[in-house]
PDB file of N, CA and C in Angstrom:
ATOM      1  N   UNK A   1     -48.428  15.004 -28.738  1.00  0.00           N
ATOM      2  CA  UNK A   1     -49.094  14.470 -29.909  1.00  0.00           C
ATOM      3  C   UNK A   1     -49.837  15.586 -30.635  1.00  0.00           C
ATOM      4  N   UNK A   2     -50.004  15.419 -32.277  1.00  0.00           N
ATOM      5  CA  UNK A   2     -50.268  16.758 -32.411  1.00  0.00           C
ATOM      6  C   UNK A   2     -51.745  15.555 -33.495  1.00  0.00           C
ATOM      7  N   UNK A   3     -52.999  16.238 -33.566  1.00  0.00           N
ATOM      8  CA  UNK A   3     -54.242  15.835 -34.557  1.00  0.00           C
ATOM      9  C   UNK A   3     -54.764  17.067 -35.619  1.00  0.00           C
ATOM     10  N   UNK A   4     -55.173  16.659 -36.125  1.00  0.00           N
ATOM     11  CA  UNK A   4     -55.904  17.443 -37.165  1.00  0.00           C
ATOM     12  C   UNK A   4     -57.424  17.653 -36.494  1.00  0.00           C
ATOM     13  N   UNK A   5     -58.088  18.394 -37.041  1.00  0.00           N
ATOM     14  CA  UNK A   5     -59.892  18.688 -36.665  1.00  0.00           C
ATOM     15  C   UNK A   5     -60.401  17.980 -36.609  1.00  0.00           C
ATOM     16  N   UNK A   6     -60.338  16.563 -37.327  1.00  0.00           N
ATOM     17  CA  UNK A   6     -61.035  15.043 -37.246  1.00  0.00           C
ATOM     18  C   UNK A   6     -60.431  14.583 -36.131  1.00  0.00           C
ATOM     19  N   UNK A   7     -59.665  14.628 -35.503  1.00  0.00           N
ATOM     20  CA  UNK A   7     -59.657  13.397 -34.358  1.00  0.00           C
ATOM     21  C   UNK A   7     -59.320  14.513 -32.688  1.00  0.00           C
ATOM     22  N   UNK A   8     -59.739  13.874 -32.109  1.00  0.00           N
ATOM     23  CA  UNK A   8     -59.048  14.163 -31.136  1.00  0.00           C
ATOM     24  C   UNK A   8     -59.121  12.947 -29.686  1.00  0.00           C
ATOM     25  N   UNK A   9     -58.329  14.081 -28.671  1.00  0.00           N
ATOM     26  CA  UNK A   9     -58.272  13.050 -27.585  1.00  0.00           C
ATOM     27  C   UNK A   9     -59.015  12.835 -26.414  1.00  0.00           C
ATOM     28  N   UNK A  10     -59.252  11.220 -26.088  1.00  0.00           N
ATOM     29  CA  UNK A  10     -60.428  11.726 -24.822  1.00  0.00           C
ATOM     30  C   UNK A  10     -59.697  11.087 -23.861  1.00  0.00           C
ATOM     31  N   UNK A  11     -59.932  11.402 -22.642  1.00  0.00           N
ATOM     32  CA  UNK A  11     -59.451  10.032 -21.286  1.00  0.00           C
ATOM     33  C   UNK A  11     -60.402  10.286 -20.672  1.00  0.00           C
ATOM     34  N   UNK A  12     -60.172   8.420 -19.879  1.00  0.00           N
ATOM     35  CA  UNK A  12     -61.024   8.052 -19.139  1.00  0.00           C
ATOM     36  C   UNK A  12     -60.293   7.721 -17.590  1.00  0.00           C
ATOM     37  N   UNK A  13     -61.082   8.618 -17.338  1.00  0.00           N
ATOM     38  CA  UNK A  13     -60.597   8.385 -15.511  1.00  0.00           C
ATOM     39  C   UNK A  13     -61.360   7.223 -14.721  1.00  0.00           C
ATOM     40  N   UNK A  14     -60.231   7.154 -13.783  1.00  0.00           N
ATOM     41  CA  UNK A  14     -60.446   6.384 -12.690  1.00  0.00           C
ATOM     42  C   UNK A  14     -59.988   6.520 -11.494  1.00  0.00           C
ATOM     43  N   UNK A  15     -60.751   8.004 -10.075  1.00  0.00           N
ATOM     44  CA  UNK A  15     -60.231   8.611  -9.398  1.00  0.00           C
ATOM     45  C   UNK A  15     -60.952   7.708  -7.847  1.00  0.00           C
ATOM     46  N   UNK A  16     -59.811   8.208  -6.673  1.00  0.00           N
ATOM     47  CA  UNK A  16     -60.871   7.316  -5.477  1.00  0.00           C
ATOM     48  C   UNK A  16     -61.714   8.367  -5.113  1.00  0.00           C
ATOM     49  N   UNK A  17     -62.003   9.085  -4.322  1.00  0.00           N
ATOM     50  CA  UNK A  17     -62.860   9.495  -3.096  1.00  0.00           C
ATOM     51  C   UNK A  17     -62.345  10.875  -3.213  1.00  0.00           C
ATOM     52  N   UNK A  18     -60.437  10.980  -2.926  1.00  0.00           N
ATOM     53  CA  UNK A  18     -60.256  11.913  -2.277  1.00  0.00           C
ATOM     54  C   UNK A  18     -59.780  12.705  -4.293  1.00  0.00           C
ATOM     55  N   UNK A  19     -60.167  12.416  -5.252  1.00  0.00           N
ATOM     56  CA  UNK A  19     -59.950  12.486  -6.950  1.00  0.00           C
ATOM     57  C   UNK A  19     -58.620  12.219  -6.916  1.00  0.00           C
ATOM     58  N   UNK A  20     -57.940  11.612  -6.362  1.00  0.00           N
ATOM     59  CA  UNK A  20     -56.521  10.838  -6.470  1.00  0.00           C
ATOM     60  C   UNK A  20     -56.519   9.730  -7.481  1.00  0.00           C
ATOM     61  N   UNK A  21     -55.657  10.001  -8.914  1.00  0.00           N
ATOM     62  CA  UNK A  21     -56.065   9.079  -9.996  1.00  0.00           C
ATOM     63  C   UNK A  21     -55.458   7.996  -9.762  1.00  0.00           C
ATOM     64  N   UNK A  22     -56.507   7.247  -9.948  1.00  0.00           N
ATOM     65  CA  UNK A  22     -55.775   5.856  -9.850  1.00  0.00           C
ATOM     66  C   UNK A  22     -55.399   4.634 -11.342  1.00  0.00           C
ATOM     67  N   UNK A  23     -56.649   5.218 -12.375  1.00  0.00           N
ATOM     68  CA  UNK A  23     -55.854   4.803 -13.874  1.00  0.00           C
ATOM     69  C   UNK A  23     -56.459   5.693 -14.548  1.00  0.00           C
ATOM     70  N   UNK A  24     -55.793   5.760 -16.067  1.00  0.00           N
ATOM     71  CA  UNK A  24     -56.237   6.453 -16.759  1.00  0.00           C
ATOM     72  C   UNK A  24     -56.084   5.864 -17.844  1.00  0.00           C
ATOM     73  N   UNK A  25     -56.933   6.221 -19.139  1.00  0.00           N
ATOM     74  CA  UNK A  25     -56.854   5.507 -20.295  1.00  0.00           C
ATOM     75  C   UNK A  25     -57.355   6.528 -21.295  1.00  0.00           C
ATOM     76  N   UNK A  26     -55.995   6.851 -22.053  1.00  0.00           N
ATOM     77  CA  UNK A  26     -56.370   7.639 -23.367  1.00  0.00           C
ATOM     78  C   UNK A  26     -56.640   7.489 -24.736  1.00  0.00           C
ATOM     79  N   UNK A  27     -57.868   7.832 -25.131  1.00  0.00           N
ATOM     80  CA  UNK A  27     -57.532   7.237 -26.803  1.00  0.00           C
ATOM     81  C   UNK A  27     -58.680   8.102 -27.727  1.00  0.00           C
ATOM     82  N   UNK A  28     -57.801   7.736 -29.075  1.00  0.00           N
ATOM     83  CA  UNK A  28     -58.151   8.834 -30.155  1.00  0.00           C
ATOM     84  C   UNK A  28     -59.526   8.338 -31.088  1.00  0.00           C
ATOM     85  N   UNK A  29     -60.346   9.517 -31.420  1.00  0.00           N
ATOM     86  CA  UNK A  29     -61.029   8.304 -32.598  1.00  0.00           C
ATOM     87  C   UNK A  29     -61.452   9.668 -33.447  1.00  0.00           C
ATOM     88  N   UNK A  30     -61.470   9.313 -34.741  1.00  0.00           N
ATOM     89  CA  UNK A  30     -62.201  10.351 -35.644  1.00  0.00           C
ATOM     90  C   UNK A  30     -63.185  10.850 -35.146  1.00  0.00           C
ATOM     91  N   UNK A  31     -63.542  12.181 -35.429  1.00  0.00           N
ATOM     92  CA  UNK A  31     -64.804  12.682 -35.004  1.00  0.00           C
ATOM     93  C   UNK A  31     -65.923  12.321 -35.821  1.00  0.00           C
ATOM     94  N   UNK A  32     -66.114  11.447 -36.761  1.00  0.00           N
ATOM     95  CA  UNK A  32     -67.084  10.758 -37.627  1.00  0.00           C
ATOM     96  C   UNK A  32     -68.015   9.285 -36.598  1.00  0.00           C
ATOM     97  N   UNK A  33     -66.555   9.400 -35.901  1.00  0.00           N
ATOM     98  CA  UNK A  33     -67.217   7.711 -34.632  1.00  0.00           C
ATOM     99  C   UNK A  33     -67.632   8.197 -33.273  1.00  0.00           C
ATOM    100  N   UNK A  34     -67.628   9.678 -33.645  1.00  0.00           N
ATOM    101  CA  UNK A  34     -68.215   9.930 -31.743  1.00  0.00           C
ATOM    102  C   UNK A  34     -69.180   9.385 -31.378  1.00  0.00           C
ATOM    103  N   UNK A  35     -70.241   8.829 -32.293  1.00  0.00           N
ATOM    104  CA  UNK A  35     -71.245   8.136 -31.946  1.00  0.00           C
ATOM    105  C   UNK A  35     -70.733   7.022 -31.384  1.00  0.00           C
ATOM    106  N   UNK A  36     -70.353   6.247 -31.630  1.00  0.00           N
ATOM    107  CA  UNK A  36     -69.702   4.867 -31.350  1.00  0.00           C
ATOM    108  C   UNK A  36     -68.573   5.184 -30.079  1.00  0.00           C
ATOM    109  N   UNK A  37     -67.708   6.444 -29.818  1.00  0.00           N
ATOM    110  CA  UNK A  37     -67.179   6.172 -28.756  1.00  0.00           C
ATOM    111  C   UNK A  37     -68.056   6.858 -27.539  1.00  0.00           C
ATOM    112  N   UNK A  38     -69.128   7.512 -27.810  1.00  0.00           N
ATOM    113  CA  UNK A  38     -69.598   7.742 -26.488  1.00  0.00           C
ATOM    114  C   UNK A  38     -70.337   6.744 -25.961  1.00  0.00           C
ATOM    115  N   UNK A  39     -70.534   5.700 -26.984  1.00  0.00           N
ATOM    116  CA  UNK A  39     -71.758   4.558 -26.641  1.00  0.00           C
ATOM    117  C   UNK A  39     -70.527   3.734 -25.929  1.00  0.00           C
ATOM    118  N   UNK A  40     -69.487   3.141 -26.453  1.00  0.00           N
ATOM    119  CA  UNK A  40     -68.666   2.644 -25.701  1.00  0.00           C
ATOM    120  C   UNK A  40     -67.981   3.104 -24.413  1.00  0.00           C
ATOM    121  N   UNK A  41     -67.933   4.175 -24.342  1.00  0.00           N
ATOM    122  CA  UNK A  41     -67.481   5.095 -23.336  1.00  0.00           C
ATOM    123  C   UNK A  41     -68.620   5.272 -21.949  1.00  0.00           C
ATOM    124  N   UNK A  42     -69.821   5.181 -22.268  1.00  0.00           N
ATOM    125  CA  UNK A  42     -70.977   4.790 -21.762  1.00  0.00           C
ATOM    126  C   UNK A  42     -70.770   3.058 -20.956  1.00  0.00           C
ATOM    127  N   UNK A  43     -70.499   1.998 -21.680  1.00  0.00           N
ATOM    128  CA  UNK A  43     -70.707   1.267 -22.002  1.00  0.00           C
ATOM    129  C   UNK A  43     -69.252   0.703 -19.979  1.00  0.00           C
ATOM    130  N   UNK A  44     -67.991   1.112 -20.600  1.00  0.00           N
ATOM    131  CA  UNK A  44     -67.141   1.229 -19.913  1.00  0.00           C
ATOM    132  C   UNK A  44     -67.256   1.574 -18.454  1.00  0.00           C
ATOM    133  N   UNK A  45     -68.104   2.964 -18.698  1.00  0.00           N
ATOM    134  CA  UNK A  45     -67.941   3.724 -16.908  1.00  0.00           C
ATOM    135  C   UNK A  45     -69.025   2.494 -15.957  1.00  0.00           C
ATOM    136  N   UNK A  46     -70.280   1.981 -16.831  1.00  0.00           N
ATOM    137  CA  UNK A  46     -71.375   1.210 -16.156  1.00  0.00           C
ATOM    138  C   UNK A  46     -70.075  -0.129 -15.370  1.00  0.00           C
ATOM    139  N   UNK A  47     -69.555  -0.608 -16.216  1.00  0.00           N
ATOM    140  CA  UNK A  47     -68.569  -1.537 -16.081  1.00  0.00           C
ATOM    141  C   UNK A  47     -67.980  -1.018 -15.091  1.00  0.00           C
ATOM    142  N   UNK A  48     -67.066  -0.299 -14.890  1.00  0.00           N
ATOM    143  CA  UNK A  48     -66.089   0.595 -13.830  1.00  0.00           C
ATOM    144  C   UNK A  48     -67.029   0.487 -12.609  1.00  0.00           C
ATOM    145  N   UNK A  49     -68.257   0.946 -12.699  1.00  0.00           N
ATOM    146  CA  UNK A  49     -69.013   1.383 -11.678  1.00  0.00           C
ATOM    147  C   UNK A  49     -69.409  -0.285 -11.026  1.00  0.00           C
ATOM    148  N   UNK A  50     -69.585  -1.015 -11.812  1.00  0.00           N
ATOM    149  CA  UNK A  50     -70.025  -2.391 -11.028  1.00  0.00           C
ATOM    150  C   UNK A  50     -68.877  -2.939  -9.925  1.00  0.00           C
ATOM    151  N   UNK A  51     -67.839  -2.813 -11.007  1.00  0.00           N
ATOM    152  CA  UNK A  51     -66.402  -3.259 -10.174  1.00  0.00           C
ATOM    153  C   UNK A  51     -66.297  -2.528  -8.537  1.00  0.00           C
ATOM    154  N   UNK A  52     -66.410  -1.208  -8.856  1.00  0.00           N
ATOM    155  CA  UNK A  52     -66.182  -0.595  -8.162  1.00  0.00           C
ATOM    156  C   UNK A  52     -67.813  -0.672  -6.682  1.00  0.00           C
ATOM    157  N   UNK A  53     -68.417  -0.678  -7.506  1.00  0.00           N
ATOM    158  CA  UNK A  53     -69.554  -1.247  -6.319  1.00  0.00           C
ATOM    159  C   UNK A  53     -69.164  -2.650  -5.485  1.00  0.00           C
ATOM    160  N   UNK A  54     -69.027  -3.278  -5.918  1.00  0.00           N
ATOM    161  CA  UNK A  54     -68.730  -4.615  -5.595  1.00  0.00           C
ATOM    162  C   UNK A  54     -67.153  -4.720  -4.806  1.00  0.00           C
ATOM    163  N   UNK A  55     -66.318  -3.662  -4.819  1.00  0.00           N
ATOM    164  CA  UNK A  55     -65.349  -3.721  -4.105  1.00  0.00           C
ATOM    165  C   UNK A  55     -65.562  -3.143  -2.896  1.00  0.00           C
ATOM    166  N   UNK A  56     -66.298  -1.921  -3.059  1.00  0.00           N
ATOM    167  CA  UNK A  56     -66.989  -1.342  -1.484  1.00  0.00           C
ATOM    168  C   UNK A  56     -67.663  -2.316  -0.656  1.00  0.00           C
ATOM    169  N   UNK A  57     -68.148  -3.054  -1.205  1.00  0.00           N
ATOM    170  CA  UNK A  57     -69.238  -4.607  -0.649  1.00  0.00           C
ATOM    171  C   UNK A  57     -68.359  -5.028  -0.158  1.00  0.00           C
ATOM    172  N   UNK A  58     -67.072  -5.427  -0.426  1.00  0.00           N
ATOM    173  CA  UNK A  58     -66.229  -6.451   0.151  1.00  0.00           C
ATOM    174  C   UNK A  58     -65.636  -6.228   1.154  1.00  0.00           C
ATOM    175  N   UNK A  59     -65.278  -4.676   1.028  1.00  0.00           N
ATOM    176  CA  UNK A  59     -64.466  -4.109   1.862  1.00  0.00           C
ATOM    177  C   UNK A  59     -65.725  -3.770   3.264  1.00  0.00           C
ATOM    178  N   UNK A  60     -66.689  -3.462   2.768  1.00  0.00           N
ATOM    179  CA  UNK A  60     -67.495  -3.616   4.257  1.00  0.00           C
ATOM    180  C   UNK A  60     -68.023  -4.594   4.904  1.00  0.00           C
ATOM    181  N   UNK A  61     -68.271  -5.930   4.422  1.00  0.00           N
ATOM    182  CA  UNK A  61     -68.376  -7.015   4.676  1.00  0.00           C
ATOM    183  C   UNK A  61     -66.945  -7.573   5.202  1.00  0.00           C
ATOM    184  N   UNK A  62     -65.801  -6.893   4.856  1.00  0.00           N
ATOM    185  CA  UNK A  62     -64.376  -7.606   5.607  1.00  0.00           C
ATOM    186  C   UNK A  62     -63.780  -8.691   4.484  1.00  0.00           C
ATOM    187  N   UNK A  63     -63.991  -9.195   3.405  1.00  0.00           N
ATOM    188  CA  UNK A  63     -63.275 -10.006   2.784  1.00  0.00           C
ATOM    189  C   UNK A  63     -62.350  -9.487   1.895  1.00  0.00           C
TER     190      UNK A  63
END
């Protein structure tokens, strides 16, 4: 993919323990909205991180 100076590309990882990726998600936004994608991007990892808390819970509790 090729951008101009206004946009470029970011991804968002999703690695386990050993940084073995397990998803990834790429996407573009003008550099006029970086405000808006780091707040969302912010917004995302808190999210990721709950999931991901809450699956360690399960898995040590056994369900």
């Amino acid at each position: 993919m090729t951008y101009d100076k206004a946009h470029r590309l970011t991804e968002l990882r999703h690695v386990d323990k050993q940084d073995k990726l397990i998803s990834s998600y790429w996407f573009s936004v003008n550099i006029l909205d970086t405000f808006w994608e780091e707040k969302w991007k912010a917004i995302a990892l808190r999210l990721l991180n709950r999931i991901l808390v809450k699956q360690e819970f399960f898995k040590i509790i056994g369900t």
